[in-house]
N, C-alpha and C. Protein backbone atom coordinates (compact mmCIF):
# COMPACT_ATOMS: atom_id res chain seq x y z
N UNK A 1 0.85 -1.18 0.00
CA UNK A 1 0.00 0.00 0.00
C UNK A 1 0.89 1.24 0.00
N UNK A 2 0.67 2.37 -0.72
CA UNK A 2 1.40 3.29 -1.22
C UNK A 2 1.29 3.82 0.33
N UNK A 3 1.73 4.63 0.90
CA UNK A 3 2.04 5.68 1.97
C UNK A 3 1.56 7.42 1.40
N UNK A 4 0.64 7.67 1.57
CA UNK A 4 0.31 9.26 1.42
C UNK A 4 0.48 10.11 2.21
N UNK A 5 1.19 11.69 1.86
CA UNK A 5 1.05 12.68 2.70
C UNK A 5 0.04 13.29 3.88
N UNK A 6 -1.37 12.98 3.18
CA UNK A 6 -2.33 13.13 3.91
C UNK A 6 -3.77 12.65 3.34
N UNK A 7 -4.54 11.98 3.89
CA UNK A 7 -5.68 11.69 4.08
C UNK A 7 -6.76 12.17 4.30
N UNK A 8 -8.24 12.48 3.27
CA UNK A 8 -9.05 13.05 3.77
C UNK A 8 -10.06 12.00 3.80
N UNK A 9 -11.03 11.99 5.17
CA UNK A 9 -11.85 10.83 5.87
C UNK A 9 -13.42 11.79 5.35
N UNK A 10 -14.08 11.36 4.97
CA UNK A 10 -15.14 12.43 4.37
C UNK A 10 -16.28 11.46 4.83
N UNK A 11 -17.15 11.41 5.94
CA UNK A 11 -18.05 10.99 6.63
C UNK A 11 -19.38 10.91 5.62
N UNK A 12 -19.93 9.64 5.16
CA UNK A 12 -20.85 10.01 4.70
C UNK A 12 -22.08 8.71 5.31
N UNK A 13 -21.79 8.85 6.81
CA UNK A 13 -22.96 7.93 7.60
C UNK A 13 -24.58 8.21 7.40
N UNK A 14 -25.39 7.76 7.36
CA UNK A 14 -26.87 7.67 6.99
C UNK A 14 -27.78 7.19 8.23
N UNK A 15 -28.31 8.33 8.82
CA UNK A 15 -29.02 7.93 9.67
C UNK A 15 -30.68 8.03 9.22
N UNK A 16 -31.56 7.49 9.94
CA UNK A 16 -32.70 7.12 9.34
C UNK A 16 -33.41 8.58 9.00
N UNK A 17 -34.54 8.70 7.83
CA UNK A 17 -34.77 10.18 7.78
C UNK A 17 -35.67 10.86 8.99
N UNK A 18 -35.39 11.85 9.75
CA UNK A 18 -36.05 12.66 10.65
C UNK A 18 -34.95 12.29 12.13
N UNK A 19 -34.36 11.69 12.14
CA UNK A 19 -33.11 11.49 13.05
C UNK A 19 -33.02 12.91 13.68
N UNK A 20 -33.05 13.25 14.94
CA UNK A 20 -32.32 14.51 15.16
C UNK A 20 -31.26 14.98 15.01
N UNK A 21 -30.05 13.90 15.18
CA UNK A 21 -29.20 14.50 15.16
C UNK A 21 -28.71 14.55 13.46
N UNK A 22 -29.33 14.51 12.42
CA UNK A 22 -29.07 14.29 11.24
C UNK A 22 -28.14 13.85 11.05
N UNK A 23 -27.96 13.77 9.63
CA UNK A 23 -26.25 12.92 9.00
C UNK A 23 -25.58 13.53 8.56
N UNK A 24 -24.48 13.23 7.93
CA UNK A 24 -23.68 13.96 6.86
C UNK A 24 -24.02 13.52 5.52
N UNK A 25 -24.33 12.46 5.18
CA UNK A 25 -24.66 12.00 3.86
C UNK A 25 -26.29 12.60 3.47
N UNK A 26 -27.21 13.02 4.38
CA UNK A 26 -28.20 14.00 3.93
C UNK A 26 -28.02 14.78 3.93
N UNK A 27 -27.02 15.54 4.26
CA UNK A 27 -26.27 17.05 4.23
C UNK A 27 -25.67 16.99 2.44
N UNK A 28 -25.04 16.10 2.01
CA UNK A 28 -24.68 15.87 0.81
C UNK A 28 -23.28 15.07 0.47
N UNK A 29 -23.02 14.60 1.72
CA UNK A 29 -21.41 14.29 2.00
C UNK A 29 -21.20 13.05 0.74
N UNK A 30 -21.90 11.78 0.19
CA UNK A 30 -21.96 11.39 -0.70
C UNK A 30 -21.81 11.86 -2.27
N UNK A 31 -22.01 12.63 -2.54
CA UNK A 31 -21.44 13.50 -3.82
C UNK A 31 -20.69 14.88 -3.28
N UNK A 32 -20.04 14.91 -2.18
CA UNK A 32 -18.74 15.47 -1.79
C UNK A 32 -17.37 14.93 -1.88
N UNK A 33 -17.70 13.43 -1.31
CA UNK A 33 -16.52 12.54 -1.72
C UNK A 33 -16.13 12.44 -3.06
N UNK A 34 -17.09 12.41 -4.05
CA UNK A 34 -16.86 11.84 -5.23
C UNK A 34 -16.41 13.07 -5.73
N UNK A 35 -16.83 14.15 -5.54
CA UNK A 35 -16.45 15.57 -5.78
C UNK A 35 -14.93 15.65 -5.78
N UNK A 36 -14.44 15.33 -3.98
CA UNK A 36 -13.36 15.81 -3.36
C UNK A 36 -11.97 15.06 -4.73
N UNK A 37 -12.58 13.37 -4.89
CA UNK A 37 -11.86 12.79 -5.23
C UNK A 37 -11.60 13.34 -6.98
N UNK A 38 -12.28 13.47 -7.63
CA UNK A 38 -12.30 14.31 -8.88
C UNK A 38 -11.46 15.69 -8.72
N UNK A 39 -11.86 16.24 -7.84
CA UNK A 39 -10.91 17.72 -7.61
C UNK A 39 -8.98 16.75 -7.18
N UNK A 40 -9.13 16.16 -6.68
CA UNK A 40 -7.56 16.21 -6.01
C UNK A 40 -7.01 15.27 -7.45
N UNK A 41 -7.74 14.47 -8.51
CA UNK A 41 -7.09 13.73 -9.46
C UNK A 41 -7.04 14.60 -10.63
N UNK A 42 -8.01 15.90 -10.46
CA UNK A 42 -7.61 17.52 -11.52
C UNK A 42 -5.91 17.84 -11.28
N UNK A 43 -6.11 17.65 -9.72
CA UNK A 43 -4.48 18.40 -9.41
C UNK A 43 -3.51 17.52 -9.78
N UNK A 44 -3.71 16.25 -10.13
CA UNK A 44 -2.55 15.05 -10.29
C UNK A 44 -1.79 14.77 -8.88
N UNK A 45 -3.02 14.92 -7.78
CA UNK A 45 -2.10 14.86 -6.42
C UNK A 45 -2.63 13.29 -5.85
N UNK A 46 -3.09 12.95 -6.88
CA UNK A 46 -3.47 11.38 -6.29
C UNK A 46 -2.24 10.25 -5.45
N UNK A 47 -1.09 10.57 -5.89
CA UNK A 47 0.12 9.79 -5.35
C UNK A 47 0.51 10.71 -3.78
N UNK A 48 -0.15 12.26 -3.58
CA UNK A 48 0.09 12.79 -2.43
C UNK A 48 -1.00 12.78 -1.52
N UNK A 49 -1.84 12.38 -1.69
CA UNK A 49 -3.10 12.60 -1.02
C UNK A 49 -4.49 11.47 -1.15
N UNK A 50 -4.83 11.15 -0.24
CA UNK A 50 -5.89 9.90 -0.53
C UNK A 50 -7.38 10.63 -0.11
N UNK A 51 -8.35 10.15 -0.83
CA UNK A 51 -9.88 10.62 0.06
C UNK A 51 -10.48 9.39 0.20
N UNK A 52 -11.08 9.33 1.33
CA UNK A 52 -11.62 7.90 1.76
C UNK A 52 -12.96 8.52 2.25
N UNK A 53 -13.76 7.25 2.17
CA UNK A 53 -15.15 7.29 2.54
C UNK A 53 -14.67 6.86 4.34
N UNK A 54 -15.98 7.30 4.99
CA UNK A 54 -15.62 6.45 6.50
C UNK A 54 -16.99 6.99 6.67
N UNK A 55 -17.23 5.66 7.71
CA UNK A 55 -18.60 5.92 8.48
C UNK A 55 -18.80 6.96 9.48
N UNK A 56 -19.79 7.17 10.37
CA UNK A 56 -20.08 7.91 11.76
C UNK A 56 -18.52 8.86 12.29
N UNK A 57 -18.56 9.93 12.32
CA UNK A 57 -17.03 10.47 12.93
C UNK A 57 -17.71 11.20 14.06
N UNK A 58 -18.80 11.27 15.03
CA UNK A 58 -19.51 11.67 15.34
C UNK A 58 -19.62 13.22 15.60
N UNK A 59 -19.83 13.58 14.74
CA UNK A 59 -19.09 15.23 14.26
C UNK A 59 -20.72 15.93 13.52
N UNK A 60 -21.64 14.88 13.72
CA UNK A 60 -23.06 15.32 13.03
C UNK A 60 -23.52 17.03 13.12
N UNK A 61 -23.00 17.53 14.19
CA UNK A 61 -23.71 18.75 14.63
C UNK A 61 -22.71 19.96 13.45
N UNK A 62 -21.57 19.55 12.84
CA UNK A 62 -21.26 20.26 12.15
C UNK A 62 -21.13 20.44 10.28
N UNK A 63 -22.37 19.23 10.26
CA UNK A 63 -22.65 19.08 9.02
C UNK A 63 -21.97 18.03 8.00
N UNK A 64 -21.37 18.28 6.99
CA UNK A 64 -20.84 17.62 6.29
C UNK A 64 -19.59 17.75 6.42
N UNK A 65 -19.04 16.70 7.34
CA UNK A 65 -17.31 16.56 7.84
C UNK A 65 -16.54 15.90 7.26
N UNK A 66 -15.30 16.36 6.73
CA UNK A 66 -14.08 15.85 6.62
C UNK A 66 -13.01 16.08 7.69
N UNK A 67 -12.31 14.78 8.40
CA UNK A 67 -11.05 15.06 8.91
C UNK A 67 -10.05 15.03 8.06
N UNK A 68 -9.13 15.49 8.14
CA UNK A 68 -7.43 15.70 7.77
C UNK A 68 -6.51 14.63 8.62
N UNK A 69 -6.03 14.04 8.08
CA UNK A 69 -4.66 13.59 9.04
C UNK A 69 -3.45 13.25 8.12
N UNK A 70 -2.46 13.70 8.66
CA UNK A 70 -2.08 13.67 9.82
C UNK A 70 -2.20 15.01 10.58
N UNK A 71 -2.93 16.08 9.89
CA UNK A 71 -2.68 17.10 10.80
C UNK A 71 -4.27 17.33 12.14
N UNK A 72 -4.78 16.24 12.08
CA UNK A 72 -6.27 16.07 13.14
C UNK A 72 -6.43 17.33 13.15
N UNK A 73 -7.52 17.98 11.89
CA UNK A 73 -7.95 18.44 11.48
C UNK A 73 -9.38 18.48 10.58
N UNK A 74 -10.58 18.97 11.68
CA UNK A 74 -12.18 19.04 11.04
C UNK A 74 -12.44 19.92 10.33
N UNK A 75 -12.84 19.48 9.01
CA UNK A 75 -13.75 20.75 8.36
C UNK A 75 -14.76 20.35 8.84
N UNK A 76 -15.91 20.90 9.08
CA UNK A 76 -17.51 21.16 9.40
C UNK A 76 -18.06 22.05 8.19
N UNK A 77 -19.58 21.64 8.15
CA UNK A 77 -20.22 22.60 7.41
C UNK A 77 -19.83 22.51 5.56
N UNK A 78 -19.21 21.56 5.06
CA UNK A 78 -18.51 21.54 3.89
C UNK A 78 -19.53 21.45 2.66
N UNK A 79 -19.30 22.56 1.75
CA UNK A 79 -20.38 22.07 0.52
C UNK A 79 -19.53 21.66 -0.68
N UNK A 80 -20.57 22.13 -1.68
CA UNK A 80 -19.54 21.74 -2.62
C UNK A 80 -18.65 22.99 -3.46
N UNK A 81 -19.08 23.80 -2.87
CA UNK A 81 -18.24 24.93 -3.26
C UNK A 81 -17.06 24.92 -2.72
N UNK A 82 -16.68 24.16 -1.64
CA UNK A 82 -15.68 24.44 -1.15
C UNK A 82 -14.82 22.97 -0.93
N UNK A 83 -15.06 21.99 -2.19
CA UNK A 83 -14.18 21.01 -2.45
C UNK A 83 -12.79 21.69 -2.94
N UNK A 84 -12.48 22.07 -4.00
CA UNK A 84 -11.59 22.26 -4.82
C UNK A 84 -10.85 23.63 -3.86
N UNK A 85 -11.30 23.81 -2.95
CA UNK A 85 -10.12 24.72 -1.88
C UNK A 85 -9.83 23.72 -0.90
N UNK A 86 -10.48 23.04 -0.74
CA UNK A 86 -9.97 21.84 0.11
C UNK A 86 -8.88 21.52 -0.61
N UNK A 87 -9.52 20.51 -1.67
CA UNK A 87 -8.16 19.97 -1.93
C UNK A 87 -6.94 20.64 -2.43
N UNK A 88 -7.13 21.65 -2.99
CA UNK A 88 -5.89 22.62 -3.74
C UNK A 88 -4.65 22.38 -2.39
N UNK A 89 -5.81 23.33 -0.77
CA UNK A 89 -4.67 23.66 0.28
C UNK A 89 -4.31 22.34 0.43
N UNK A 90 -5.16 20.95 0.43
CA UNK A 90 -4.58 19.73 1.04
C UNK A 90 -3.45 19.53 0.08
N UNK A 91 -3.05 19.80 -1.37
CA UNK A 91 -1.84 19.31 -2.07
C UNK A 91 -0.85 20.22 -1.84
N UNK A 92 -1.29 21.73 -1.17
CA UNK A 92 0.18 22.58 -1.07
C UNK A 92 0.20 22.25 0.95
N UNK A 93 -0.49 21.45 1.21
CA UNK A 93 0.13 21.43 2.69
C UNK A 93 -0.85 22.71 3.58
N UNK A 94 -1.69 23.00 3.14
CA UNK A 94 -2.33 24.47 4.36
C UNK A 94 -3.76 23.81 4.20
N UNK A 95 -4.22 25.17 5.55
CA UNK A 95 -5.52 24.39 6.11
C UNK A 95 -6.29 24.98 5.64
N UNK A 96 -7.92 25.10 5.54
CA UNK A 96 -8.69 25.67 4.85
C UNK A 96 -9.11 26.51 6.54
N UNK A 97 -8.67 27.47 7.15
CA UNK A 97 -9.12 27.98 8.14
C UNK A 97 -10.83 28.13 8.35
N UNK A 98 -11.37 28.87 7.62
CA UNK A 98 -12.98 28.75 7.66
C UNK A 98 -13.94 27.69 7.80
N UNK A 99 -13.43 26.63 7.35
CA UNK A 99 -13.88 25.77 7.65
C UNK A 99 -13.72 24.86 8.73
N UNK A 100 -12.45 25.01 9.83
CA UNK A 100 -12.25 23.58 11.17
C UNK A 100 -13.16 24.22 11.93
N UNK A 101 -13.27 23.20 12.46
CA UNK A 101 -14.31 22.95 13.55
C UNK A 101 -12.97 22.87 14.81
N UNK A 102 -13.41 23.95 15.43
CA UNK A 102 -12.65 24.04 16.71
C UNK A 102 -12.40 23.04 17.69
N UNK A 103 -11.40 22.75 18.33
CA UNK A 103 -11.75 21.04 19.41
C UNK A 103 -12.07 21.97 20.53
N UNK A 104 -13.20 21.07 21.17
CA UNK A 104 -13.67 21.44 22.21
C UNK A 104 -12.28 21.78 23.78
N UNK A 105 -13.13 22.24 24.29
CA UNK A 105 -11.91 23.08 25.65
C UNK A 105 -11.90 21.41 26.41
N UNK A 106 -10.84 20.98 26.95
CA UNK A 106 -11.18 19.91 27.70
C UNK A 106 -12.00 20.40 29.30
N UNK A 107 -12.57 19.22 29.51
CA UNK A 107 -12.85 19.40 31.07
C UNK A 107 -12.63 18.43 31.98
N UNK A 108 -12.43 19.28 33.46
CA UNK A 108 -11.87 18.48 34.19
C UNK A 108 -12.64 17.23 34.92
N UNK A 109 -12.08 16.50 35.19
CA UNK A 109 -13.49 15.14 35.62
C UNK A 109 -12.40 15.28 37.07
C-alpha cells in the first residue's frame, strides 16, 4: 500500500430520515466525496493525497465533515463549493481555516 502525505476521511454515515441529530450524507457528503476525489485527481495529487469514505465520525452537529490527518484536522459545514479549496490547500500542505471545527476546551473530571 502506497504511503500518502495526507488523508481526507469524508463521513458520509446515513441515519434514518427525521433522526435529530441528522447525517452527513443527507447534508450531501456522498457526492462530496466523489467531488473531493475528482478535484484532487484535476491536481494530479493522487500519489500525495488519498480521500476515503468512513462511516459515523460523530461530528453530526457540524454538518458535512471531513477530517485531515495527519494534521487532526475538522472541516464542518462543507459544501460543494468548497471542495476544490480543500483539496488545492490539502496538495500545497495548508488548512482551509474557515472551515475547522474548533476542538472542544477539555474538562476536568
Amino acid at each position: 500500500m502506497p504511503h500518502r502525505d495526507r488523508y481526507l476521511f469524508v463521513c458520509i454515515n446515513r441515519r434514518p430520515d427525521g433522526d435529530p441529530k441528522g447525517s452527513c450524507a443527507e447534508k450531501g457528503s456522498e457526492k462530496l466525496a466523489d467531488d473531493l476525489k475528482a478535484a484532487i485527481a484535476k491536481l494530479g495529487a493522487q500519489k500525495r493525497i488519498r480521500s476515503c469514505r468512513t462511516s459515523c465520525l460523530d461530528l453530526c452537529e457540524t454538518g458535512a465533515s471531513i477530517v485531515v490527518e495527519p494534521d487532526h484536522v475538522v472541516y464542518g459545514r462543507v459544501t460543494a463549493a468548497d471542495i476544490d479549496e480543500i483539496a488545492l490547500a490539502t496538495s500545497e500542505g495548508r488548512i482551509v481555516d474557515r472551515l475547522v471545527v474548533p476542538r472542544p476546551s477539555p474538562t476536568k473530571t
